[in-house]
PDB file of N, CA and C in Angstrom:
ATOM      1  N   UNK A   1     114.124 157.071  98.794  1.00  0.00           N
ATOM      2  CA  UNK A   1     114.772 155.788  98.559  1.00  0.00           C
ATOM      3  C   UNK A   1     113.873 154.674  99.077  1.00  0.00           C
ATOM      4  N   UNK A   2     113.694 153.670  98.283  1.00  0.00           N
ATOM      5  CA  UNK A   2     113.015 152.309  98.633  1.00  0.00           C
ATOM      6  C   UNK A   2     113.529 151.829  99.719  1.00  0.00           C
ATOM      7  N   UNK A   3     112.867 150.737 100.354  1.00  0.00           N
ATOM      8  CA  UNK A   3     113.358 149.393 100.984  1.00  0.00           C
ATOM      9  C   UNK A   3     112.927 148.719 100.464  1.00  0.00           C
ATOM     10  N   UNK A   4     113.500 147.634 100.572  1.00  0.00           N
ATOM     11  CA  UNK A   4     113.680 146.249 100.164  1.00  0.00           C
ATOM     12  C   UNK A   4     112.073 145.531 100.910  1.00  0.00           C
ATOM     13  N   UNK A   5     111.878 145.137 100.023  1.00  0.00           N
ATOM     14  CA  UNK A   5     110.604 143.899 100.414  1.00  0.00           C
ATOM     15  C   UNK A   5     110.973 143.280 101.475  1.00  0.00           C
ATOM     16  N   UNK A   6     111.897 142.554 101.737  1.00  0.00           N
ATOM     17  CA  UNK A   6     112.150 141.775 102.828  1.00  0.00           C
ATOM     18  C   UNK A   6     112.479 142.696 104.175  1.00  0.00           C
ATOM     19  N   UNK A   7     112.483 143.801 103.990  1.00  0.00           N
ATOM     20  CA  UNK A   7     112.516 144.569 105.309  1.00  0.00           C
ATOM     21  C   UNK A   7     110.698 144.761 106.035  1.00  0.00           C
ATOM     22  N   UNK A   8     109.877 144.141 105.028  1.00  0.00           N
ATOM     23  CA  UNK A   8     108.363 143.961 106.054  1.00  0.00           C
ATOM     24  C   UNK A   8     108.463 142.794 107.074  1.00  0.00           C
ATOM     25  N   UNK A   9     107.748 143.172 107.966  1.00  0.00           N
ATOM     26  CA  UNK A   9     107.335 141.926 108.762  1.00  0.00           C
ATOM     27  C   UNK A   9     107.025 140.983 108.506  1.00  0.00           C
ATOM     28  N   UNK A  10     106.928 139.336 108.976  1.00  0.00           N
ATOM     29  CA  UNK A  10     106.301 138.310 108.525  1.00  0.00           C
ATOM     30  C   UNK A  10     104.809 138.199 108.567  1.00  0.00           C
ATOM     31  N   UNK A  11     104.681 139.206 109.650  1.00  0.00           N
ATOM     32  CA  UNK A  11     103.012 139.144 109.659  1.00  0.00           C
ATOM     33  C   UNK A  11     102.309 139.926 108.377  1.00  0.00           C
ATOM     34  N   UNK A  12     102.786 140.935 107.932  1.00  0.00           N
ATOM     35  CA  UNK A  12     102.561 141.479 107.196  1.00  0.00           C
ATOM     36  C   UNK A  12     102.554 141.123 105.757  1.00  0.00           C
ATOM     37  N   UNK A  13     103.638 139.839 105.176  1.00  0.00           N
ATOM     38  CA  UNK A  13     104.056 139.041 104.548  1.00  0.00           C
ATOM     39  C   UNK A  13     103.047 137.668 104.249  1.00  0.00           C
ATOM     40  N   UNK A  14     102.543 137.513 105.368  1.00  0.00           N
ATOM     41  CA  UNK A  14     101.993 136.848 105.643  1.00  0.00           C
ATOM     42  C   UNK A  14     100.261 136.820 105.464  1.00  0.00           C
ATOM     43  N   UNK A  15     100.144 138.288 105.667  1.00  0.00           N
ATOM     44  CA  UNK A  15      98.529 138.403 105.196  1.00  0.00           C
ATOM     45  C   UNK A  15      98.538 138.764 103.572  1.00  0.00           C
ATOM     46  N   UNK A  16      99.798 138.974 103.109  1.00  0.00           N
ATOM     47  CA  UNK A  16      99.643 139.462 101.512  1.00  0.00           C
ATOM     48  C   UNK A  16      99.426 138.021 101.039  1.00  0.00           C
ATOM     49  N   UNK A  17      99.995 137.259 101.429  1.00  0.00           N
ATOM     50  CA  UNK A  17     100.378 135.398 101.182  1.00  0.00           C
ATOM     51  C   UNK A  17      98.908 135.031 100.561  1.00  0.00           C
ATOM     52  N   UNK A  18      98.158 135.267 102.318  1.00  0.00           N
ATOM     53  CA  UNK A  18      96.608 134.645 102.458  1.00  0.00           C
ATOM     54  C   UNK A  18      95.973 135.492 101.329  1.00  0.00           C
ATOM     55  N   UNK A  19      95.713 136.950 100.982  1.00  0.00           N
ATOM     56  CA  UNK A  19      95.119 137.253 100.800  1.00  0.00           C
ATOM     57  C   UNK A  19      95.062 136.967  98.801  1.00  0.00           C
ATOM     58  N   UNK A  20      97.004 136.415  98.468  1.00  0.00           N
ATOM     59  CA  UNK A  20      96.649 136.050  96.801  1.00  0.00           C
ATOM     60  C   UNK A  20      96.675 134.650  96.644  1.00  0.00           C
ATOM     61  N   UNK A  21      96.427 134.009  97.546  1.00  0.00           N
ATOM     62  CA  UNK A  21      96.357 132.683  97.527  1.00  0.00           C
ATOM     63  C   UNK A  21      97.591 131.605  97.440  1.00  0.00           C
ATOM     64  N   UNK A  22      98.478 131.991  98.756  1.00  0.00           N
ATOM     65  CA  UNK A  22      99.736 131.419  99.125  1.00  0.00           C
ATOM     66  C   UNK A  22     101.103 132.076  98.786  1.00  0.00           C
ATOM     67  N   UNK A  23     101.693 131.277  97.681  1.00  0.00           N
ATOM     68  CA  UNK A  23     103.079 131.830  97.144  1.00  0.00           C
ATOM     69  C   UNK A  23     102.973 132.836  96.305  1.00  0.00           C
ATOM     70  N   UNK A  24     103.926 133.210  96.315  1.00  0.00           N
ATOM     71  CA  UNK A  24     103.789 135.101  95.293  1.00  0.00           C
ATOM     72  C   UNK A  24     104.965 135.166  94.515  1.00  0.00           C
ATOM     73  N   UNK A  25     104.907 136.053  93.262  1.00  0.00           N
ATOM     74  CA  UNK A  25     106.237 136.648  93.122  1.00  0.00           C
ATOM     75  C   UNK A  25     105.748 138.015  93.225  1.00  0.00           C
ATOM     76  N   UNK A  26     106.974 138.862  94.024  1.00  0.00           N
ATOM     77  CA  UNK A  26     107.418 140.474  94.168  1.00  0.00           C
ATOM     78  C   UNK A  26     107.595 140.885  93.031  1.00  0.00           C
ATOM     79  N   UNK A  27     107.634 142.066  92.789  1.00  0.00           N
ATOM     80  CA  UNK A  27     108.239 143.099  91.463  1.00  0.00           C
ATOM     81  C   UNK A  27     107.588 144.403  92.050  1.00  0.00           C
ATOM     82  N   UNK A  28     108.954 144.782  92.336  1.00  0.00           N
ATOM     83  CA  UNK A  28     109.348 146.111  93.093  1.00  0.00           C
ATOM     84  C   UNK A  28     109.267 146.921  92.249  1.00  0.00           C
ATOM     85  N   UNK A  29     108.977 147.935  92.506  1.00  0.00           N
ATOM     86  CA  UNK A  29     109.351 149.916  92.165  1.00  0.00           C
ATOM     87  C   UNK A  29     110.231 150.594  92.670  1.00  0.00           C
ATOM     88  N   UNK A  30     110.993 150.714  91.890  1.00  0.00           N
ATOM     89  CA  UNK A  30     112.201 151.425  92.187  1.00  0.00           C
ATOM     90  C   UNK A  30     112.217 153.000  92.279  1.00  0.00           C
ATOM     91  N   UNK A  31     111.183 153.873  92.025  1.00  0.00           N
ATOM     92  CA  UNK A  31     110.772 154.623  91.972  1.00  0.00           C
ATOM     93  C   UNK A  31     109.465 155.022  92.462  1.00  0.00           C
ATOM     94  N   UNK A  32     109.259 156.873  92.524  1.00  0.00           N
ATOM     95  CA  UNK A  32     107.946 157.142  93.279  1.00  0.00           C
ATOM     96  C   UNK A  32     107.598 157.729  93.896  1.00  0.00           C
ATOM     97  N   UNK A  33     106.822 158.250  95.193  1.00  0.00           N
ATOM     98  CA  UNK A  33     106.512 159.090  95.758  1.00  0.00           C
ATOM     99  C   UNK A  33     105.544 158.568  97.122  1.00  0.00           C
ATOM    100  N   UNK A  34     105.870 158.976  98.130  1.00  0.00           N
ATOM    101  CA  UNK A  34     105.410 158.596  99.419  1.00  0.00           C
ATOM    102  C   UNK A  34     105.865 157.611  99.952  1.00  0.00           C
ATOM    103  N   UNK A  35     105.719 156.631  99.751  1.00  0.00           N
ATOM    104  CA  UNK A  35     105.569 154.834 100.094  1.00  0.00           C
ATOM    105  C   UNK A  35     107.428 154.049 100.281  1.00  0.00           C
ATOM    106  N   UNK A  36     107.816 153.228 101.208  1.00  0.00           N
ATOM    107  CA  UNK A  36     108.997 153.747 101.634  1.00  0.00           C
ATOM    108  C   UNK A  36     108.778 151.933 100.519  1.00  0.00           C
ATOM    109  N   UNK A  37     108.245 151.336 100.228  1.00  0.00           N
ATOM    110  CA  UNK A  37     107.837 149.945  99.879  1.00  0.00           C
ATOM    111  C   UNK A  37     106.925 149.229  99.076  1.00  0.00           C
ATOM    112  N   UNK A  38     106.599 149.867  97.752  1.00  0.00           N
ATOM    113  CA  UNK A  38     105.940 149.428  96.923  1.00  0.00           C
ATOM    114  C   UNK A  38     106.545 148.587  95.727  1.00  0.00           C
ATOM    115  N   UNK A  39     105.176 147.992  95.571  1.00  0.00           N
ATOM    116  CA  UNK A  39     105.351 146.373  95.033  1.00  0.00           C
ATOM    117  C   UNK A  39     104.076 145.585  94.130  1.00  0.00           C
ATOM    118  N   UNK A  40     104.301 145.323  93.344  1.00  0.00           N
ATOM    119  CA  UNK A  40     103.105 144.438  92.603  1.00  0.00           C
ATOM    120  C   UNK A  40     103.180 142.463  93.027  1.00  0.00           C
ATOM    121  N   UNK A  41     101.982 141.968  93.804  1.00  0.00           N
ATOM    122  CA  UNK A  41     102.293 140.902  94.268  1.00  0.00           C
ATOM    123  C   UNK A  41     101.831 140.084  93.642  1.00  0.00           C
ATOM    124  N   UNK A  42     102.042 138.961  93.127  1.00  0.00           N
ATOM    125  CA  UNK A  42     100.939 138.000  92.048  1.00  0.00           C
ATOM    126  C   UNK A  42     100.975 136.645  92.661  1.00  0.00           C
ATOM    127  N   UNK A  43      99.665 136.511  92.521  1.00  0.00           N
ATOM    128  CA  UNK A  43      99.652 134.828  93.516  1.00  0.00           C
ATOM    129  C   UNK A  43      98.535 134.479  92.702  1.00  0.00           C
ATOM    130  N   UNK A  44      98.593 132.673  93.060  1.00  0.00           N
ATOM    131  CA  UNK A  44      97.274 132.078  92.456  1.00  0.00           C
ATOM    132  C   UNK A  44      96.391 132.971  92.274  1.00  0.00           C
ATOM    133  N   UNK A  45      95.903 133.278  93.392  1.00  0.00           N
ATOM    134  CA  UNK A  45      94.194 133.920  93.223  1.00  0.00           C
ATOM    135  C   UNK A  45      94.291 135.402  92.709  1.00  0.00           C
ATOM    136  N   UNK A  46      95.765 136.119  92.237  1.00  0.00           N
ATOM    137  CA  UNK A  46      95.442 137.144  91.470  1.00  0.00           C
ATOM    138  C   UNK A  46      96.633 137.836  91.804  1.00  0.00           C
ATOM    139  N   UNK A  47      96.674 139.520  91.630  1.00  0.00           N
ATOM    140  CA  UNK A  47      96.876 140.552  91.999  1.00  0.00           C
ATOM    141  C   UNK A  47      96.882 141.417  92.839  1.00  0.00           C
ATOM    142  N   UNK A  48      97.790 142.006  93.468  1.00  0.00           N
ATOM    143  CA  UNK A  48      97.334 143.143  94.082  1.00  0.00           C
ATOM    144  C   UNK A  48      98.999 144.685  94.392  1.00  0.00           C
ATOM    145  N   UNK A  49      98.835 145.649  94.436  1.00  0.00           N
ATOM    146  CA  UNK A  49      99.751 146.262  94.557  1.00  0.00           C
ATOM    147  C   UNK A  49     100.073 146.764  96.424  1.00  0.00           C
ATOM    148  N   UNK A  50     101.101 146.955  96.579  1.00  0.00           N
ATOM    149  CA  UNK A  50     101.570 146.711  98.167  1.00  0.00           C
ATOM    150  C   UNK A  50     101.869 148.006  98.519  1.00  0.00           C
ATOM    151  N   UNK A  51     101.830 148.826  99.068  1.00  0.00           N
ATOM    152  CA  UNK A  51     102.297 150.102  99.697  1.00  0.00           C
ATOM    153  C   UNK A  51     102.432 150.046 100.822  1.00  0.00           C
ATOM    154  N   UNK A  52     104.160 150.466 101.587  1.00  0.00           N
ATOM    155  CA  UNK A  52     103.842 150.455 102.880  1.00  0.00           C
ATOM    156  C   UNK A  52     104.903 151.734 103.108  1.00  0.00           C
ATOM    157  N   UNK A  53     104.296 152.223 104.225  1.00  0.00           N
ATOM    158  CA  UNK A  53     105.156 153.891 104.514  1.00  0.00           C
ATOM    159  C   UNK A  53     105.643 153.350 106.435  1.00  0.00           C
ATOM    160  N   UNK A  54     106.652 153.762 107.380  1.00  0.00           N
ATOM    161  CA  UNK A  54     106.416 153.859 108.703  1.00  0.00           C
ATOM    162  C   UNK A  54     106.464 155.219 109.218  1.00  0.00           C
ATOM    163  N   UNK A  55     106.917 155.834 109.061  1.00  0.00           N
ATOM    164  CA  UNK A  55     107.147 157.353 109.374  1.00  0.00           C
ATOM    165  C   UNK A  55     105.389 158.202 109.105  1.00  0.00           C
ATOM    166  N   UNK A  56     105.312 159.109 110.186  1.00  0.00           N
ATOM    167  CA  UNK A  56     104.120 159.619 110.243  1.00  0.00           C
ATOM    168  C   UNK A  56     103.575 160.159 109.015  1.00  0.00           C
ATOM    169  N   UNK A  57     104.487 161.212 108.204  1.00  0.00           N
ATOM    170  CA  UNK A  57     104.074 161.672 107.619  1.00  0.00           C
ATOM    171  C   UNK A  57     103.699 160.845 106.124  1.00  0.00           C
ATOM    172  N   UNK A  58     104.578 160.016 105.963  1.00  0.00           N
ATOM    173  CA  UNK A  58     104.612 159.275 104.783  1.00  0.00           C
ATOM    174  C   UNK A  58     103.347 158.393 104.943  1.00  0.00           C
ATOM    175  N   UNK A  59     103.038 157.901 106.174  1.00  0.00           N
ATOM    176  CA  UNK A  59     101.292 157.152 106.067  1.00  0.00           C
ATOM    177  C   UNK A  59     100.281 157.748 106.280  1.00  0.00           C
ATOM    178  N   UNK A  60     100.633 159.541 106.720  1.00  0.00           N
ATOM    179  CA  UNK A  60      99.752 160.290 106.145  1.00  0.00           C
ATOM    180  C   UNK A  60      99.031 160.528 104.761  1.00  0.00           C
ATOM    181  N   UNK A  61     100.476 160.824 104.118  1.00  0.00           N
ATOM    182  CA  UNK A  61     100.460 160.726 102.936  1.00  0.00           C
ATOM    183  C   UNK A  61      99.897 159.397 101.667  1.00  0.00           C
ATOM    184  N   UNK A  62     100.083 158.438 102.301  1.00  0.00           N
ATOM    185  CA  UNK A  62      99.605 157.234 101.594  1.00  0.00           C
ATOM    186  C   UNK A  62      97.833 157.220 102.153  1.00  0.00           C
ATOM    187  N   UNK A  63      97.459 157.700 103.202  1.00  0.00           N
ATOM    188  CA  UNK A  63      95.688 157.590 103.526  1.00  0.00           C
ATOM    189  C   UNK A  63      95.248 159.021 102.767  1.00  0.00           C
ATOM    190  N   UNK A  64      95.662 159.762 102.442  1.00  0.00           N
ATOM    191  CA  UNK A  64      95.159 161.015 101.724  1.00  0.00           C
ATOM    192  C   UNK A  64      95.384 160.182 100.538  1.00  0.00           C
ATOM    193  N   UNK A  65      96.605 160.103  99.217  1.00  0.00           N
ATOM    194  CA  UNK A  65      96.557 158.882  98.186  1.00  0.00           C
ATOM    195  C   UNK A  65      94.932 158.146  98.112  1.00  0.00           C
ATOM    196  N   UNK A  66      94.986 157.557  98.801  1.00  0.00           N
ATOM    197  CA  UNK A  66      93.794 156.465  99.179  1.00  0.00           C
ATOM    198  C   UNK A  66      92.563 156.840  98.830  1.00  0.00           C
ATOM    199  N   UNK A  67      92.575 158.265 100.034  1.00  0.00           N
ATOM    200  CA  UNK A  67      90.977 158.773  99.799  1.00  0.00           C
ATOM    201  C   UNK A  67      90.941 159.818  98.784  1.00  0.00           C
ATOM    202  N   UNK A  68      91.843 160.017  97.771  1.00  0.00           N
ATOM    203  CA  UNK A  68      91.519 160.917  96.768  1.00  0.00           C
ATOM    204  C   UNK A  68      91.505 160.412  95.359  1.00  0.00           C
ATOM    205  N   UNK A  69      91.708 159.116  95.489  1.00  0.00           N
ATOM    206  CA  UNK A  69      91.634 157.953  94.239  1.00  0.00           C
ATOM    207  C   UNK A  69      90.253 157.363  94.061  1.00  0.00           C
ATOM    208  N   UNK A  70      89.922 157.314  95.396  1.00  0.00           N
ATOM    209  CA  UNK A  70      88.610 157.079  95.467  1.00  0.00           C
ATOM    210  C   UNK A  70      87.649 157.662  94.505  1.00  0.00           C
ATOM    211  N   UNK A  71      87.367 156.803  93.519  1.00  0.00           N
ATOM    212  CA  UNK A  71      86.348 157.793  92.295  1.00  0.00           C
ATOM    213  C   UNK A  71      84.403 157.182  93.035  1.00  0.00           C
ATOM    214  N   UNK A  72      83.929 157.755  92.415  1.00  0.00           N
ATOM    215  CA  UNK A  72      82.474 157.592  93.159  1.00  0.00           C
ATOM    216  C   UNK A  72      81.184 156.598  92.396  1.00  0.00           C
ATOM    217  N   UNK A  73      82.420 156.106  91.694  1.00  0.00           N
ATOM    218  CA  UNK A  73      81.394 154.435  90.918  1.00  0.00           C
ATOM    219  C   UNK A  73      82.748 153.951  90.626  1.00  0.00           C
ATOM    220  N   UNK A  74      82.341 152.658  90.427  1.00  0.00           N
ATOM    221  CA  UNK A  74      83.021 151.725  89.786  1.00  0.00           C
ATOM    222  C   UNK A  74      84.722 151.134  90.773  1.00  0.00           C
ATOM    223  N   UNK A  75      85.378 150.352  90.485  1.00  0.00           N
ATOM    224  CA  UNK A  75      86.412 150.030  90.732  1.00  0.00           C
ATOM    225  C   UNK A  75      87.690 150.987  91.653  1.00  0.00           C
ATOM    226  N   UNK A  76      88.018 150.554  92.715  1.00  0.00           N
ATOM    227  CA  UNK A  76      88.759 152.010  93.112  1.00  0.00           C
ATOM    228  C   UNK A  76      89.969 150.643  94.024  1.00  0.00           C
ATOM    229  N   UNK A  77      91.058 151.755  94.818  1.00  0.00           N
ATOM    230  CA  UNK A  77      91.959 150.856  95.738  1.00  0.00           C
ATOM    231  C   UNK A  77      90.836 150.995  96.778  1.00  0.00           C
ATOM    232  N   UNK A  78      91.729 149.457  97.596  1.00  0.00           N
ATOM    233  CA  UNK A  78      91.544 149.167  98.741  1.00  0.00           C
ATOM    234  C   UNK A  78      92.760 148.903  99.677  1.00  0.00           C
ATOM    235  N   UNK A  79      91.867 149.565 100.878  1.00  0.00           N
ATOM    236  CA  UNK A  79      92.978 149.159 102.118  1.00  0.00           C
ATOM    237  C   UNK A  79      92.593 148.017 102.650  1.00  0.00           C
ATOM    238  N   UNK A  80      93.685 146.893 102.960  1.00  0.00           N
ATOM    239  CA  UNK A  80      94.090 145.921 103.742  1.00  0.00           C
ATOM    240  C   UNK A  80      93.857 146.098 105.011  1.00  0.00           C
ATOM    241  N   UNK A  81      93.778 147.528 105.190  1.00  0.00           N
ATOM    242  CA  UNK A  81      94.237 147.492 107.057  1.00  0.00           C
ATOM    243  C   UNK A  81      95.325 148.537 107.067  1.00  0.00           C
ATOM    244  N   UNK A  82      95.951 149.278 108.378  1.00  0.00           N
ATOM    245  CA  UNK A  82      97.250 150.186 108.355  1.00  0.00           C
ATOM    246  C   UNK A  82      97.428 149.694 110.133  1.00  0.00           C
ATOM    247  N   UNK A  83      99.031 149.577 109.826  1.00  0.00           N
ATOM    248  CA  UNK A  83      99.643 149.691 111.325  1.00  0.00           C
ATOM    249  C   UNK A  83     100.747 150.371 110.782  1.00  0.00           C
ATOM    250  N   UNK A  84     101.349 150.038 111.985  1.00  0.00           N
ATOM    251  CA  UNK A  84     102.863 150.327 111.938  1.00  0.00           C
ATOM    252  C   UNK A  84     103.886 149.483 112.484  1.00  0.00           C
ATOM    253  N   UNK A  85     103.923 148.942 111.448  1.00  0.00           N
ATOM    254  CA  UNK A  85     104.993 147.129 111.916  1.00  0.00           C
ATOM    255  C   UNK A  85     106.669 147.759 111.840  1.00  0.00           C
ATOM    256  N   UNK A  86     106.619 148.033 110.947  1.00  0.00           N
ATOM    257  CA  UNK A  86     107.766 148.555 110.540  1.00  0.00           C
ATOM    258  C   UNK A  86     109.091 149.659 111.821  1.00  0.00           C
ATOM    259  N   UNK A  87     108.058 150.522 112.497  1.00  0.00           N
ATOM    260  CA  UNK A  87     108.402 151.361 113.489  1.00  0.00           C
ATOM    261  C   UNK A  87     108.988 150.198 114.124  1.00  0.00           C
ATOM    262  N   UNK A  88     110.573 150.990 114.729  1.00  0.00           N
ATOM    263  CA  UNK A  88     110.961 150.314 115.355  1.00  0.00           C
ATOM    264  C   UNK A  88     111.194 150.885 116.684  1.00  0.00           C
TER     265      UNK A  88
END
């Protein structure tokens, strides 16, 4: 089951902000696998898709994701960074 976008932190909210160039609109996934919080974010300066897991295994699971998408030319994801804001 998802959470809700607004269950991230502001800091966290906050570097997605900076990083598409201020205001955004969300569009959630309601569906899926691993990620307790995924999201497509669109701002001035572009695109980007949001994944966030807090539980160990699930941000296990999202850094394995990561490094097995990884193709060995051309265009691949990137990580932002990983904490755990969410842990409460």
């Amino acid at each position: 089951m998802r959470s809700d976008w607004t269950a991230l932190p502001e800091s966290v909210t906050a570097g997605i902000a900076e990083r598409v160039g201020g205001t955004f609109d969300v569009t959630s996934a309601s569906s899926g696998n691993h990620a307790e919080i995924v999201s497509a974010v669109t701002g001035p300066a572009g695109r980007i898709f949001v994944k966030a897991a807090s539980g160990e295994l699930s941000v296990r699971s999202l850094r394995y994701e990561l490094a097995a998408t990884r193709p060995s030319t051309g265009t691949h994801p990137q990580s932002c960074g990983s904490s755990n804001p969410m842990a409460g």
